[in-house]
N, C-alpha and C. Protein backbone atom coordinates (compact mmCIF):
# COMPACT_ATOMS: atom_id res chain seq x y z
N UNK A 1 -27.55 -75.70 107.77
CA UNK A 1 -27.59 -75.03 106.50
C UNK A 1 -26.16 -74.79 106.04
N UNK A 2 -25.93 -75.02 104.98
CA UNK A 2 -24.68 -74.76 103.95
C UNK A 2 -24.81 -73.53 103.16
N UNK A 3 -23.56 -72.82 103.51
CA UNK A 3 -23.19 -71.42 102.69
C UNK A 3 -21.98 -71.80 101.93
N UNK A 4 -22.46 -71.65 100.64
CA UNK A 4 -21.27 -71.28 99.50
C UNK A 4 -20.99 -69.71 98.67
N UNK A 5 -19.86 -69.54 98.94
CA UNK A 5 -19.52 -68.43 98.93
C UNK A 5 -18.36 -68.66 96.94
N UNK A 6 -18.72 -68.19 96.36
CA UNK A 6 -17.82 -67.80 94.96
C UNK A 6 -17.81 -66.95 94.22
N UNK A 7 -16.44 -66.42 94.37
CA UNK A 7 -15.88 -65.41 93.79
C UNK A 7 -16.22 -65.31 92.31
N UNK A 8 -16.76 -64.63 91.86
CA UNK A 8 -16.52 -64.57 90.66
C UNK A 8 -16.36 -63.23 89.99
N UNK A 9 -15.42 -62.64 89.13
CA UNK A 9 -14.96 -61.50 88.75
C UNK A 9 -16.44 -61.30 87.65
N UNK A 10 -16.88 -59.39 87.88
CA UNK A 10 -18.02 -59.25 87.19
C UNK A 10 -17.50 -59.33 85.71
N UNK A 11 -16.46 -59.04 85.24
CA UNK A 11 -16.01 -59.04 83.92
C UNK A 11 -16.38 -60.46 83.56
N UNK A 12 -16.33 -61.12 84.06
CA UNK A 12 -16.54 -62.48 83.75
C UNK A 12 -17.56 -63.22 83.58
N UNK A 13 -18.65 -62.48 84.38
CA UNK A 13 -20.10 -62.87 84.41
C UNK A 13 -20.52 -62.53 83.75
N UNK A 14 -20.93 -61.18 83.25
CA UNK A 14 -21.57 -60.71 82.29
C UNK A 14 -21.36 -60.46 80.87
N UNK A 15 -20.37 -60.87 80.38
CA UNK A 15 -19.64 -60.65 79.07
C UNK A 15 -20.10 -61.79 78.32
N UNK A 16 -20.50 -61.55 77.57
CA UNK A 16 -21.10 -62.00 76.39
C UNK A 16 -19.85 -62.19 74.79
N UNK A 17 -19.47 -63.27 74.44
CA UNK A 17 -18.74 -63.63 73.60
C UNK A 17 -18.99 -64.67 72.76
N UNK A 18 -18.71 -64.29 71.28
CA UNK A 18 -18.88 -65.61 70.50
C UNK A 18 -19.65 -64.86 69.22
N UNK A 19 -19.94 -66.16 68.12
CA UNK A 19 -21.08 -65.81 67.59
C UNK A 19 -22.58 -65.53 67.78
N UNK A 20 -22.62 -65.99 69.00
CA UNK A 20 -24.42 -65.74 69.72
C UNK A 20 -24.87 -64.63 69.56
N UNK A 21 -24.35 -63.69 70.23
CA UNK A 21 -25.38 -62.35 69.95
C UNK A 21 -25.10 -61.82 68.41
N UNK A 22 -24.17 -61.99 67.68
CA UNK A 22 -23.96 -62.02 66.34
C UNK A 22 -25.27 -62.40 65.46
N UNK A 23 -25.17 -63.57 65.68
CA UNK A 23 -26.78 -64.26 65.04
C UNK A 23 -27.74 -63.63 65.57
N UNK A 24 -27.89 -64.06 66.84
CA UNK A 24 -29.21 -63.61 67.39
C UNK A 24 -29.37 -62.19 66.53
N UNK A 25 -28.59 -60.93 66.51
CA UNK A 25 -28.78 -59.83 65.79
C UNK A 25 -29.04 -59.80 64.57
N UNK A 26 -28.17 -61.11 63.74
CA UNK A 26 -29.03 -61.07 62.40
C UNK A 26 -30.09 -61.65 62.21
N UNK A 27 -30.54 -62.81 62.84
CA UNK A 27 -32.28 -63.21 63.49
C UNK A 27 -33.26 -62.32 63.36
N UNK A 28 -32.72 -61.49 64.33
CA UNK A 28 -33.76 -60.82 64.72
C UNK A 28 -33.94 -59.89 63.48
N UNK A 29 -32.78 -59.25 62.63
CA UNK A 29 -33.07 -58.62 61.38
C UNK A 29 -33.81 -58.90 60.23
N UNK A 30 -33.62 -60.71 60.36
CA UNK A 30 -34.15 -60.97 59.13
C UNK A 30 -35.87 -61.30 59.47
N UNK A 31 -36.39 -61.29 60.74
CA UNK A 31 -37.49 -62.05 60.98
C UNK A 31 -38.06 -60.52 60.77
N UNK A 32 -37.37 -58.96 60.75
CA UNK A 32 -38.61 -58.13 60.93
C UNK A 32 -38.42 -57.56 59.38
N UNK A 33 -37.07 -58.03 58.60
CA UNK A 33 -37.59 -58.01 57.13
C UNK A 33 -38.76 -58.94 56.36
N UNK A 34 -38.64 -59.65 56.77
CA UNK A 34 -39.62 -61.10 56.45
C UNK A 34 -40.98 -60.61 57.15
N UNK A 35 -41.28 -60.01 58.23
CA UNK A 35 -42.49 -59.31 58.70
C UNK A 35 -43.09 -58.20 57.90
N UNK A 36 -41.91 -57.19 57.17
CA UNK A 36 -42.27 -55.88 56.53
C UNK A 36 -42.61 -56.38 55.41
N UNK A 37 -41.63 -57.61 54.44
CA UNK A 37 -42.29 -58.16 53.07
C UNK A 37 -44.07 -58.67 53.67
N UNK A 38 -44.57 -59.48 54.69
CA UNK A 38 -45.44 -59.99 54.75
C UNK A 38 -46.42 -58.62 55.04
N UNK A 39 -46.30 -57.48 55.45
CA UNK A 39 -47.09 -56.47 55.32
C UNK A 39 -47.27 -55.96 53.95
N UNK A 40 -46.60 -56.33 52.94
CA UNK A 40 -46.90 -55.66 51.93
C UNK A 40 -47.64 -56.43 50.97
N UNK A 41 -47.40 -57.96 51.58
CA UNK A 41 -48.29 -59.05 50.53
C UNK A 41 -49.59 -59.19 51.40
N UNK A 42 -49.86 -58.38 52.38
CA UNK A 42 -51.44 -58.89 53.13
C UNK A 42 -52.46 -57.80 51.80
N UNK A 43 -53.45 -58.95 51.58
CA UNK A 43 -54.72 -58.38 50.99
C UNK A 43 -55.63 -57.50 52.09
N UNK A 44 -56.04 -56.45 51.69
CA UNK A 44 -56.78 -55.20 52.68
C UNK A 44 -57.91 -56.04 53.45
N UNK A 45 -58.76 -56.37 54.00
CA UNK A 45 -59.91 -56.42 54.30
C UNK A 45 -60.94 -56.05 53.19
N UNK A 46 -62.03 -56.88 52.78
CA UNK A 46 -63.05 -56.44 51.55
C UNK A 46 -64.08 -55.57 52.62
N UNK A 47 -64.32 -54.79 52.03
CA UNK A 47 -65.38 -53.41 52.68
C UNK A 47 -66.80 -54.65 52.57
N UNK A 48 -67.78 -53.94 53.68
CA UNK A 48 -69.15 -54.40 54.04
C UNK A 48 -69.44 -54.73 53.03
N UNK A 49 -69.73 -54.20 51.64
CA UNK A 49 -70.65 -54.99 50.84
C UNK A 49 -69.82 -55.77 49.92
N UNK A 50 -68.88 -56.16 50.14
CA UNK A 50 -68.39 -57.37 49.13
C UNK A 50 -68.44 -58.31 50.41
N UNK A 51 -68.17 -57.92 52.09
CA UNK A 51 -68.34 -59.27 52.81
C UNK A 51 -69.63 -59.75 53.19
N UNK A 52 -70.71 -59.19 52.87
CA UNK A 52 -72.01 -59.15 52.89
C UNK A 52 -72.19 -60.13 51.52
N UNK A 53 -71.72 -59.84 50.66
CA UNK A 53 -72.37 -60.80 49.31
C UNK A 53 -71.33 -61.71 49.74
N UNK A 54 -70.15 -61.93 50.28
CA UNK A 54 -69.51 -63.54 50.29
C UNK A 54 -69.90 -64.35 52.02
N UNK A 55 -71.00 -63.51 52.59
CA UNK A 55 -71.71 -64.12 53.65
C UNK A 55 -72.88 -64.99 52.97
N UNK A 56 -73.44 -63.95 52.37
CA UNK A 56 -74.81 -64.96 51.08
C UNK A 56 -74.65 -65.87 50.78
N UNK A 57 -72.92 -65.68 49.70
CA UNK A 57 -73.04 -66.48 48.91
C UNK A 57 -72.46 -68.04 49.72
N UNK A 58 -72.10 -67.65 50.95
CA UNK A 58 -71.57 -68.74 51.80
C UNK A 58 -73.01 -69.40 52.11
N UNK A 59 -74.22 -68.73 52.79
CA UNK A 59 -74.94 -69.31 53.64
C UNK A 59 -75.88 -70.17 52.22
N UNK A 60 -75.99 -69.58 51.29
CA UNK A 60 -76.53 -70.30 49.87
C UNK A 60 -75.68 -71.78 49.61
N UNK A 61 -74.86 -71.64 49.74
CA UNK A 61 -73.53 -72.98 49.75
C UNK A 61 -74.20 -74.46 50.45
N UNK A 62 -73.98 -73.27 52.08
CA UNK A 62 -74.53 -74.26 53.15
C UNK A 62 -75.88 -74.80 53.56
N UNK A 63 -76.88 -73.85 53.01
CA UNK A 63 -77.86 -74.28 52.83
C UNK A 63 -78.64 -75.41 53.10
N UNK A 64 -77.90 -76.31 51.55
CA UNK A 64 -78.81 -78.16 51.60
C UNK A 64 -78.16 -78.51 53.18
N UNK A 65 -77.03 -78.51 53.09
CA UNK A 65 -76.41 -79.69 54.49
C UNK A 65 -76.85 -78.82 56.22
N UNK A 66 -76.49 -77.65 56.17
CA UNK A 66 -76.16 -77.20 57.73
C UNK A 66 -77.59 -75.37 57.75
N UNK A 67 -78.30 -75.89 57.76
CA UNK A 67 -79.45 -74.39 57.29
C UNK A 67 -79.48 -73.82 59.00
N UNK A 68 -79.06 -73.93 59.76
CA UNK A 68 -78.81 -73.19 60.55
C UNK A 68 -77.60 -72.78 60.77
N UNK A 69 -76.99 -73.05 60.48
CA UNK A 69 -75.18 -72.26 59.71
C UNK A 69 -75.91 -71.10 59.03
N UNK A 70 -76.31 -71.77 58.03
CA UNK A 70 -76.94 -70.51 56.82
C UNK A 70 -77.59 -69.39 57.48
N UNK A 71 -78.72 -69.94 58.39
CA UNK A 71 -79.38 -68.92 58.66
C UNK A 71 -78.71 -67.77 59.63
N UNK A 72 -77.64 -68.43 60.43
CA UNK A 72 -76.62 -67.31 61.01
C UNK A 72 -76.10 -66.88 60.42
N UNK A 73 -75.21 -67.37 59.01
CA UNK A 73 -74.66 -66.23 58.40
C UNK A 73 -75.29 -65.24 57.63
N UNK A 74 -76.68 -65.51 57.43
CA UNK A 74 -77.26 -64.72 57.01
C UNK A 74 -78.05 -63.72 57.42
N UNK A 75 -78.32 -63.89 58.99
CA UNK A 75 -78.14 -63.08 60.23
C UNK A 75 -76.99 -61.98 60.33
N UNK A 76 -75.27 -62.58 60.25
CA UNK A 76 -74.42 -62.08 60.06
C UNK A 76 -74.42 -60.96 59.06
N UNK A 77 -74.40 -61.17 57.92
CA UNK A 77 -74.70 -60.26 56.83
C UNK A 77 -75.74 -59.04 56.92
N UNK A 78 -77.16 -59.70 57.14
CA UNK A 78 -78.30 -58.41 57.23
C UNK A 78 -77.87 -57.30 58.50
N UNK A 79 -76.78 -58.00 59.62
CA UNK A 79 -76.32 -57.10 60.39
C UNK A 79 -75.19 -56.30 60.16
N UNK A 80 -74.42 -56.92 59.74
CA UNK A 80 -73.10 -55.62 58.70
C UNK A 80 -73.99 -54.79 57.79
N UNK A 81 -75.14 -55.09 56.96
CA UNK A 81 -74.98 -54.36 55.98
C UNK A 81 -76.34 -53.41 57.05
N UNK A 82 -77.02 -53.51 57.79
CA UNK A 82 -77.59 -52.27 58.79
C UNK A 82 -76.51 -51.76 59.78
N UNK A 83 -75.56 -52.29 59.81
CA UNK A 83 -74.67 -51.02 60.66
C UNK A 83 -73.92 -50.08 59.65
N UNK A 84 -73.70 -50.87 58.48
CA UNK A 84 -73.30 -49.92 57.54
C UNK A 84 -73.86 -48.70 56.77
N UNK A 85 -75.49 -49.27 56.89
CA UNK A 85 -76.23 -48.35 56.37
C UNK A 85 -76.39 -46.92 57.41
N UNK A 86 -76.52 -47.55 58.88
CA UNK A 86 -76.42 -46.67 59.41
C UNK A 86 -75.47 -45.55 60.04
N UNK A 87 -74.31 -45.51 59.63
CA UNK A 87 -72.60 -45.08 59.54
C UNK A 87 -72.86 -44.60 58.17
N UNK A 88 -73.99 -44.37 56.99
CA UNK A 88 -73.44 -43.57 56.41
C UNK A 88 -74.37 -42.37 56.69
């Protein structure tokens, strides 16, 4: 077995120089401004009964081609709008 032994001064190891952490710091600034604009352009979630009528109006869509699509989403729907009824 071979042992290598090197000196190396800690000032030297761990020091960090350059533009790198420079960027990286403005990176990281601009990705959580660009996160806070994208929180303010997200649309809310539509409450139970507007996603209940765009489950309908989906499974009505699908209907002619895929009617067991339909009939799950329309499964989907009659079940949001009885948990909703029952939460009020």
């Amino acid at each position: 077995m071979t042992t290598v032994t090197m000196n190396i001064p800690a000032h030297h190891a761990f020091t960090i120089e350059g533009p790198a952490p420079r960027l990286s710091d403005w990176l990281a600034r601009a990705v959580l401004k660009l996160q806070s604009v994208g929180d303010l352009l997200r649309m809310p979630a539509p409450g139970v009964p507007e996603a209940t009528a765009q489950l309908l109006r989906m499974a009505e869509a699908y209907e002619s081609t895929q009617p067991s699509y339909a009939a799950d989403l329309r499964a989907a729907a009659t079940m949001a709008g009885q948990a909703h009824a029952d939460q009020r």
